[in-house]
C-alpha atoms as a PDB file:
ATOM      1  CA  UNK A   1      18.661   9.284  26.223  1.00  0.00           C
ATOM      2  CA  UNK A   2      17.181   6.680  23.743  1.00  0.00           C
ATOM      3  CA  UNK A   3      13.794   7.186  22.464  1.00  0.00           C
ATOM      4  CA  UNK A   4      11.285   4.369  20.401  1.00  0.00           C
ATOM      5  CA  UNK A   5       8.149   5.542  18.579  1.00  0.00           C
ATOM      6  CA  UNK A   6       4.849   3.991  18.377  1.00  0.00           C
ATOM      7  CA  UNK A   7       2.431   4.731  15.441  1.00  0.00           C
ATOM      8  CA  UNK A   8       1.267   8.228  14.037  1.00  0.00           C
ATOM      9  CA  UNK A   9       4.647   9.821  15.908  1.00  0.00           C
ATOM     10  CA  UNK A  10       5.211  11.602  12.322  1.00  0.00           C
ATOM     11  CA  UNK A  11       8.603  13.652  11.957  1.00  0.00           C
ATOM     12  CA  UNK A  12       8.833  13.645  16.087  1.00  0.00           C
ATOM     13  CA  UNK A  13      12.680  13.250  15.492  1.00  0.00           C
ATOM     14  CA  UNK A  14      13.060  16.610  13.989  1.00  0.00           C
ATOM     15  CA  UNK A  15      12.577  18.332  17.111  1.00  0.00           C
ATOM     16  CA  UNK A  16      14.125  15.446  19.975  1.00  0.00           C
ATOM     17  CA  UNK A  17      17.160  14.945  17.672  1.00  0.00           C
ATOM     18  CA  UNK A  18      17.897  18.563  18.134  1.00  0.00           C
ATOM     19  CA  UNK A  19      17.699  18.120  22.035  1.00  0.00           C
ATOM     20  CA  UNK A  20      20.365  15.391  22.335  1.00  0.00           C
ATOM     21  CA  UNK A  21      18.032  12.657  22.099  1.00  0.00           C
ATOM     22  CA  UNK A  22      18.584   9.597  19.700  1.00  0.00           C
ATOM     23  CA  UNK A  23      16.201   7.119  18.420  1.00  0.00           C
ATOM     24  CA  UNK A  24      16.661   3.692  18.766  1.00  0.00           C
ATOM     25  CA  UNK A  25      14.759   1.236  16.739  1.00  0.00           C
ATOM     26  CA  UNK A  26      14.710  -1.758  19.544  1.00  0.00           C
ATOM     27  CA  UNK A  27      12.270  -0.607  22.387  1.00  0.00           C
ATOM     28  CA  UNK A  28      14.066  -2.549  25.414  1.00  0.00           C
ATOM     29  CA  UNK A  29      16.575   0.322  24.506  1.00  0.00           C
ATOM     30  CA  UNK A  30      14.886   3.268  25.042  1.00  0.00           C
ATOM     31  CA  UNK A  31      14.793   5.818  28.059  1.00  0.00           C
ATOM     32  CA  UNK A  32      11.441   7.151  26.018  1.00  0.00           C
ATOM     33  CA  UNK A  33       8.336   5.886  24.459  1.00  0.00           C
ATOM     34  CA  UNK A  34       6.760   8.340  22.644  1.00  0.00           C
ATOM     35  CA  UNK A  35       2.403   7.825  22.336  1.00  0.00           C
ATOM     36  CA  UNK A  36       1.465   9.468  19.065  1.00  0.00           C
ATOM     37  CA  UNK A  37      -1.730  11.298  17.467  1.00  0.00           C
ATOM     38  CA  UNK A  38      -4.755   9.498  15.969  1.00  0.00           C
ATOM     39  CA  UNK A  39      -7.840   8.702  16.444  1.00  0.00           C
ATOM     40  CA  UNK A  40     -10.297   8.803  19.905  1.00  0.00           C
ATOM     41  CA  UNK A  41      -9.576   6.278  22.084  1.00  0.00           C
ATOM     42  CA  UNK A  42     -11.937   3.714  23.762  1.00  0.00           C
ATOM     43  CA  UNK A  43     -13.855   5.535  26.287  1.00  0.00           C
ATOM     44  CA  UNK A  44     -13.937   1.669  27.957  1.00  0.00           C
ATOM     45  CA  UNK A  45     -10.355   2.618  28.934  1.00  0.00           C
ATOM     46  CA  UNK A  46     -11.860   5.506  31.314  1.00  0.00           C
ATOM     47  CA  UNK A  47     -14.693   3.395  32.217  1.00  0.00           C
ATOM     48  CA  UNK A  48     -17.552   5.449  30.212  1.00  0.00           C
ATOM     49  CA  UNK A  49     -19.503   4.466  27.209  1.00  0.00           C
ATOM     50  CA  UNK A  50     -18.732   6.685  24.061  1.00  0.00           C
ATOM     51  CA  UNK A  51     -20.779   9.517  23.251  1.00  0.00           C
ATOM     52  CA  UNK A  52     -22.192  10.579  19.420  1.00  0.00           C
ATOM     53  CA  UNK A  53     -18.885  13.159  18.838  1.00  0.00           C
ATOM     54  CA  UNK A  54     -16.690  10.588  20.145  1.00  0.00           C
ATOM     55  CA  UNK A  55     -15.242   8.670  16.913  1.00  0.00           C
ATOM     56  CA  UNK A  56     -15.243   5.098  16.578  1.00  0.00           C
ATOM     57  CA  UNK A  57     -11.555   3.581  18.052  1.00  0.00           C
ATOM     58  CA  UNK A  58      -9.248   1.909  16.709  1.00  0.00           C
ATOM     59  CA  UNK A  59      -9.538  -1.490  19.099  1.00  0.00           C
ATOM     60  CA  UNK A  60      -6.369  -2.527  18.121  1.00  0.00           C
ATOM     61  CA  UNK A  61      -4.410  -0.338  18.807  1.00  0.00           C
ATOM     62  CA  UNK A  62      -5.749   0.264  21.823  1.00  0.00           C
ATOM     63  CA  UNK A  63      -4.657  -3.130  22.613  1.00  0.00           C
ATOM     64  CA  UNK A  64      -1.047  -2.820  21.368  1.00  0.00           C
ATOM     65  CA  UNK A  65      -0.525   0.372  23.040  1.00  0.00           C
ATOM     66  CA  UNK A  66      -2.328  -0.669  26.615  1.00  0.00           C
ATOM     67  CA  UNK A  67       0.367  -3.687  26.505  1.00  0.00           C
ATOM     68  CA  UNK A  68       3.032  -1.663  25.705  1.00  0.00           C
ATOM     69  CA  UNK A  69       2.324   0.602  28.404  1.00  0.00           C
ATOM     70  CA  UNK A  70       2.020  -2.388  31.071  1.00  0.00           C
ATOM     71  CA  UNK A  71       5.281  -4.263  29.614  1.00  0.00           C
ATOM     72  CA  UNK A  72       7.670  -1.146  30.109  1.00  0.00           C
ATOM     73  CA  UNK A  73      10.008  -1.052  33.032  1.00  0.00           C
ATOM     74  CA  UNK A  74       9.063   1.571  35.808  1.00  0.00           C
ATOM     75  CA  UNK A  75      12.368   3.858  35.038  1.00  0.00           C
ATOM     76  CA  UNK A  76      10.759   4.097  31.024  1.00  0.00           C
ATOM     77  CA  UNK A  77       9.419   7.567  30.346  1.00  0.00           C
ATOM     78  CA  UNK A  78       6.557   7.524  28.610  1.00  0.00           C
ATOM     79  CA  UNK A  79       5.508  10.878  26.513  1.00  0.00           C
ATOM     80  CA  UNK A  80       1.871  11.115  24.595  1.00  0.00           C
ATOM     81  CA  UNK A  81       1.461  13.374  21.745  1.00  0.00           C
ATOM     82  CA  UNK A  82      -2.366  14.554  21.573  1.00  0.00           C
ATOM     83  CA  UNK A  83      -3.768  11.265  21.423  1.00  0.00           C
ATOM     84  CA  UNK A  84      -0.672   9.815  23.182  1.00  0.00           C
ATOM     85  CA  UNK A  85      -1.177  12.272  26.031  1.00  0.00           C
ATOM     86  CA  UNK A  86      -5.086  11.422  26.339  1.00  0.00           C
ATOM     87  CA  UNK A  87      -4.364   7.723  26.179  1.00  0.00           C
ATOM     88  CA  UNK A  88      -1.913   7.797  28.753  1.00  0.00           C
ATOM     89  CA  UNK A  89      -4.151  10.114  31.129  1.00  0.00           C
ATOM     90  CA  UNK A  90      -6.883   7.255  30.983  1.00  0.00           C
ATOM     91  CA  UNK A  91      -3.946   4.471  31.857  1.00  0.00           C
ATOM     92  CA  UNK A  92      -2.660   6.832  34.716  1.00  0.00           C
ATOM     93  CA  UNK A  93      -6.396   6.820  36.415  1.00  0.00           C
ATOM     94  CA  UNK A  94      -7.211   9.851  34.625  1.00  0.00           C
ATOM     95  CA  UNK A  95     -10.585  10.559  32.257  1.00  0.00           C
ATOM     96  CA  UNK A  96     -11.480  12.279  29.424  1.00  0.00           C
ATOM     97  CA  UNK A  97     -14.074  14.946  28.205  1.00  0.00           C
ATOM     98  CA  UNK A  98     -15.265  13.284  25.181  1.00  0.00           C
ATOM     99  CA  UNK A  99     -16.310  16.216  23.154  1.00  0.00           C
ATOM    100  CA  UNK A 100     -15.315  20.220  23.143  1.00  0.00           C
ATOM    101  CA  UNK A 101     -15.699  23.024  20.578  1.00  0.00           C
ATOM    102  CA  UNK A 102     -12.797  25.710  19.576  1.00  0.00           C
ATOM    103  CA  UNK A 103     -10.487  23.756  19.703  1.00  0.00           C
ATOM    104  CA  UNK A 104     -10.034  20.544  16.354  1.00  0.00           C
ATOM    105  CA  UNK A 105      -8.064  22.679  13.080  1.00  0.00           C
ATOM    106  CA  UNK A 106      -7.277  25.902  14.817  1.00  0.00           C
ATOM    107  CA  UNK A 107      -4.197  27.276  16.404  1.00  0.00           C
ATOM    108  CA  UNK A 108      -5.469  28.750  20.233  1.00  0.00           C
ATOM    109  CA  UNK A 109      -3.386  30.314  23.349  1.00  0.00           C
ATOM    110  CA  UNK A 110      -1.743  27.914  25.411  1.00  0.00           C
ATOM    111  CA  UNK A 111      -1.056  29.534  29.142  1.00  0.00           C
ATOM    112  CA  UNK A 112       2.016  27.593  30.818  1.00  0.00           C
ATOM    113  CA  UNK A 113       4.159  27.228  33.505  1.00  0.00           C
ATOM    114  CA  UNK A 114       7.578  28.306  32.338  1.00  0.00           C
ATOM    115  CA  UNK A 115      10.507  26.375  34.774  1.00  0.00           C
ATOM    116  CA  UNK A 116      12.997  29.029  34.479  1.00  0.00           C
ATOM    117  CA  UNK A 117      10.923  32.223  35.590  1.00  0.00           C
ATOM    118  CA  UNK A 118       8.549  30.286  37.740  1.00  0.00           C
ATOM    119  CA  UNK A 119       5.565  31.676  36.231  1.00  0.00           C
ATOM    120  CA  UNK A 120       2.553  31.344  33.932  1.00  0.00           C
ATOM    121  CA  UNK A 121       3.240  32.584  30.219  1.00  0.00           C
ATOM    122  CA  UNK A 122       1.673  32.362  27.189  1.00  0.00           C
ATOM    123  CA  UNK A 123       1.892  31.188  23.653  1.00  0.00           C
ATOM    124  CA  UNK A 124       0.361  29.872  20.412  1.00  0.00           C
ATOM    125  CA  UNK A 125      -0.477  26.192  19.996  1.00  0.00           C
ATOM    126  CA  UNK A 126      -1.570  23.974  17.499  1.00  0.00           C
ATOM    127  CA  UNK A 127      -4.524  22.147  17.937  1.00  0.00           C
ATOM    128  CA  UNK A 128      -6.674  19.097  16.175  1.00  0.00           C
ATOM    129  CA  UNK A 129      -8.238  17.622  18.921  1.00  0.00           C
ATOM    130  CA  UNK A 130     -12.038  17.507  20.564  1.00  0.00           C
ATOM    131  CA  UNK A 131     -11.379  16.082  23.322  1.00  0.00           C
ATOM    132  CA  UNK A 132      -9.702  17.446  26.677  1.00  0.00           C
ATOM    133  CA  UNK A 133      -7.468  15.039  29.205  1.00  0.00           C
ATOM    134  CA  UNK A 134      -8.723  15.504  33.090  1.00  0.00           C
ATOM    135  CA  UNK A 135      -5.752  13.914  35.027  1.00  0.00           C
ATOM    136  CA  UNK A 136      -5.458  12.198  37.979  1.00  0.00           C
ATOM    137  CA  UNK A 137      -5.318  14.130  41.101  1.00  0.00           C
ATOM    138  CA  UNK A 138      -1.758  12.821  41.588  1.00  0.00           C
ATOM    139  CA  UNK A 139      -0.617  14.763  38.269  1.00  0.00           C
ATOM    140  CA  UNK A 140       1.172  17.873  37.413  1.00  0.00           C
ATOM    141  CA  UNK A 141      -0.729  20.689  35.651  1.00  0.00           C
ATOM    142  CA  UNK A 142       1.419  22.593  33.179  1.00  0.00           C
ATOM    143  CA  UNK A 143      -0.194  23.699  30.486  1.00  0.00           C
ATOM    144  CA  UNK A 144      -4.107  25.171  29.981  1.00  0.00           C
ATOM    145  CA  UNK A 145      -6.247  26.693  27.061  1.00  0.00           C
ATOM    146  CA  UNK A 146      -9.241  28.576  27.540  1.00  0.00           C
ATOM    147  CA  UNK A 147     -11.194  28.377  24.465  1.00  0.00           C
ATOM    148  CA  UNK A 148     -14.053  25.825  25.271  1.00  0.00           C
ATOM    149  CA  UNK A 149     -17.904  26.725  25.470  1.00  0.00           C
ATOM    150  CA  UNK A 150     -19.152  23.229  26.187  1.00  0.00           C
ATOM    151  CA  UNK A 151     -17.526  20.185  27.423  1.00  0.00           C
ATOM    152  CA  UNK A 152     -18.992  16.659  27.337  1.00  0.00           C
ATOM    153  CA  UNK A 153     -18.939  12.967  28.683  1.00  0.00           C
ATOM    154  CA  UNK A 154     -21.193  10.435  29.208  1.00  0.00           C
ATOM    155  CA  UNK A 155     -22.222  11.420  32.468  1.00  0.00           C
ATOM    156  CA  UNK A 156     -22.144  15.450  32.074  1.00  0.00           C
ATOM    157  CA  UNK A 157     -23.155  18.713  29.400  1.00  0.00           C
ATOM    158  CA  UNK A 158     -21.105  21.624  30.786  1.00  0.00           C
ATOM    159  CA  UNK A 159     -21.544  24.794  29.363  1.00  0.00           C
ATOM    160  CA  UNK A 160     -18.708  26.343  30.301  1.00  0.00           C
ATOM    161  CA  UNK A 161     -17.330  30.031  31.628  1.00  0.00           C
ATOM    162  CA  UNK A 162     -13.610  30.480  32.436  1.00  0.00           C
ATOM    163  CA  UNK A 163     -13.244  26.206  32.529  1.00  0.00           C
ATOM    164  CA  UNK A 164      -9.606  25.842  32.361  1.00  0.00           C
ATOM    165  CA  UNK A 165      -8.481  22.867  29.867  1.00  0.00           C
ATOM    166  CA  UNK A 166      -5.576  20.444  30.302  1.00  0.00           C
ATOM    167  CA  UNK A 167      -2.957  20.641  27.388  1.00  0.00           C
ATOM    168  CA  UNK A 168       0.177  19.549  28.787  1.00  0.00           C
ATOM    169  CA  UNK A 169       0.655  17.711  32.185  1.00  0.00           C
ATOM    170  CA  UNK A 170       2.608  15.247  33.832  1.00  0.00           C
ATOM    171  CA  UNK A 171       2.434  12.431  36.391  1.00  0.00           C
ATOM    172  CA  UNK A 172       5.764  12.235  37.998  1.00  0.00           C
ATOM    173  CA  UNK A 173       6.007   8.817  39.685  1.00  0.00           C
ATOM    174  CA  UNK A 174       4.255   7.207  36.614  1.00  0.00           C
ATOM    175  CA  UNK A 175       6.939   8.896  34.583  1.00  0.00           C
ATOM    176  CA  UNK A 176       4.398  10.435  31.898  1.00  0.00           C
ATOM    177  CA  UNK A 177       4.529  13.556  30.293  1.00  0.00           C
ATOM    178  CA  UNK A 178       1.190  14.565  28.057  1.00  0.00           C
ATOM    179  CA  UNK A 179       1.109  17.124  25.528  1.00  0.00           C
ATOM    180  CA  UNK A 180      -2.247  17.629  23.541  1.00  0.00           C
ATOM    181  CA  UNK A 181      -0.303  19.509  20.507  1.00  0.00           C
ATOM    182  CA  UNK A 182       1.748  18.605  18.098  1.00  0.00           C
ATOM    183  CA  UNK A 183       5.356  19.692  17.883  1.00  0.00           C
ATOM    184  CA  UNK A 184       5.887  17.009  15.138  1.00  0.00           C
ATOM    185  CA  UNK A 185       4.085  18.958  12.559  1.00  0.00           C
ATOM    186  CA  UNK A 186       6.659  21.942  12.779  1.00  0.00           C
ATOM    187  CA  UNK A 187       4.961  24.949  14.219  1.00  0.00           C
ATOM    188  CA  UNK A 188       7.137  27.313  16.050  1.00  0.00           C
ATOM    189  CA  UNK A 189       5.940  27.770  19.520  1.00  0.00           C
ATOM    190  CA  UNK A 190       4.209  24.382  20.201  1.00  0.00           C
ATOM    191  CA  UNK A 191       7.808  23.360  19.329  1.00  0.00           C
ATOM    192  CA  UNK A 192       9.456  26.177  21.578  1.00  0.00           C
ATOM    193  CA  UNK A 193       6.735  24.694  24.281  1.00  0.00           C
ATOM    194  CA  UNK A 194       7.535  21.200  23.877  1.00  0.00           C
ATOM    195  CA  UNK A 195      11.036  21.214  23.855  1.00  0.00           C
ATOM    196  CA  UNK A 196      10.849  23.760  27.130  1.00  0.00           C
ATOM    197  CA  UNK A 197       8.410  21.552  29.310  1.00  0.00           C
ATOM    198  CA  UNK A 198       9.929  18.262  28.089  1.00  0.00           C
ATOM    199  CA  UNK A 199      13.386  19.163  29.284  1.00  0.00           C
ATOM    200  CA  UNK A 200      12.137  20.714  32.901  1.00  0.00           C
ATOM    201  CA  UNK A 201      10.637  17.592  33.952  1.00  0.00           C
ATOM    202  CA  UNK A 202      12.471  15.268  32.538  1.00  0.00           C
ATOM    203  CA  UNK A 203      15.552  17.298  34.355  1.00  0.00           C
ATOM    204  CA  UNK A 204      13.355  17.514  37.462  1.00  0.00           C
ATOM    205  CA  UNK A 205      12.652  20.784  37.028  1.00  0.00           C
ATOM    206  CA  UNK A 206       8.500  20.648  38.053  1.00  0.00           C
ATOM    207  CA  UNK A 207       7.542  18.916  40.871  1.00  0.00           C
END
């Protein structure tokens, strides 16, 4: 499989090279788009208005990436790194939480569903985000944290007890695959996790 980066992907190759995967530097090629890191997006995407933690967006990207998204064939995987992920959970029908705590410049426990024992494990994560993807109902959960003590949006304050958050997930018939770390930055088991959960569903593995 062929795989084309968008912006703020970083050294993403250094860990799909590895897996058999080959970049390709002409999108109509590719069997993967990958949605990297960055800044918040437009809560406009998710239809809410942004709150005081949420940063300002970058508009144009927003744009770039929104028509990329709508100009890919249906058979084009599409995989979102942290901001990636929470992009692509707004263009699936998803939401976000706009603002969380424990969570932006600390490494936390990921718990998640490992395809070849057919249970929940866990592991060690990066993390630099504040803000938490709430899928679609339609989509697949397969990775959680459990750090949070508030969660916000426009709409709602939640302080929270036992609130599972989204890390990694998936949305099968869209052909997305969101992951809120970031294996590009090297780190051993967000890697290990990455590489693991990629493979399964891209191999049909979850459903």
């Amino acid at each position: 499989m062929q795989y084309f980066t968008l912006a703020n992907c970083g050294n993403i190759g250094s860990v799909l090279d590895p897996m058999g995967f080959t970049k390709t530097s002409n999108m109509d090629d590719a069997d993967m788009v990958i949605f990297g890191g960055g800044t918040d997006i437009s809560p406009s995407l998710y239809k809410q208005v942004p709150i005081k933690e949420t940063s300002a967006p970058d508009v144009e990207r927003d744009k770039k990436e929104l028509a990329v998204y709508k100009s890919l064939k249906p058979s084009v995987w599409k995989i979102g790194i942290c901001r990636g992920s929470q992009l692509l959970c707004a263009l699936a029908g998803g939401s976000l939480w706009q603002h969380t705590d424990n969570h932006a410049g600390r490494a936390h426990t990921l718990t998640y569903y490992d395809p070849d024992t057919k249970d929940w494990q866990e592991t060690i994560t990066n993390s630099v985000h504040h803000q938490v993807c709430r899928p679609p109902d339609e989509a697949i959960i397969l990775g959680m944290a459990n750090e949070s003590t508030v969660l916000k949006d426009a709409k709602e304050y939640i302080h929270v007890n036992n609130y599972s958050e989204v890390e990694v997930w998936a949305h099968l018939g869209l052909k997305i695959f969101g992951f809120q770390g970031h294996p590009e930055y090297g780190q051993k088991e967000t890697v290990q996790v990455f590489t693991k959960l990629l493979k399964a569903v891209l191999e049909g593995k979850v459903k």
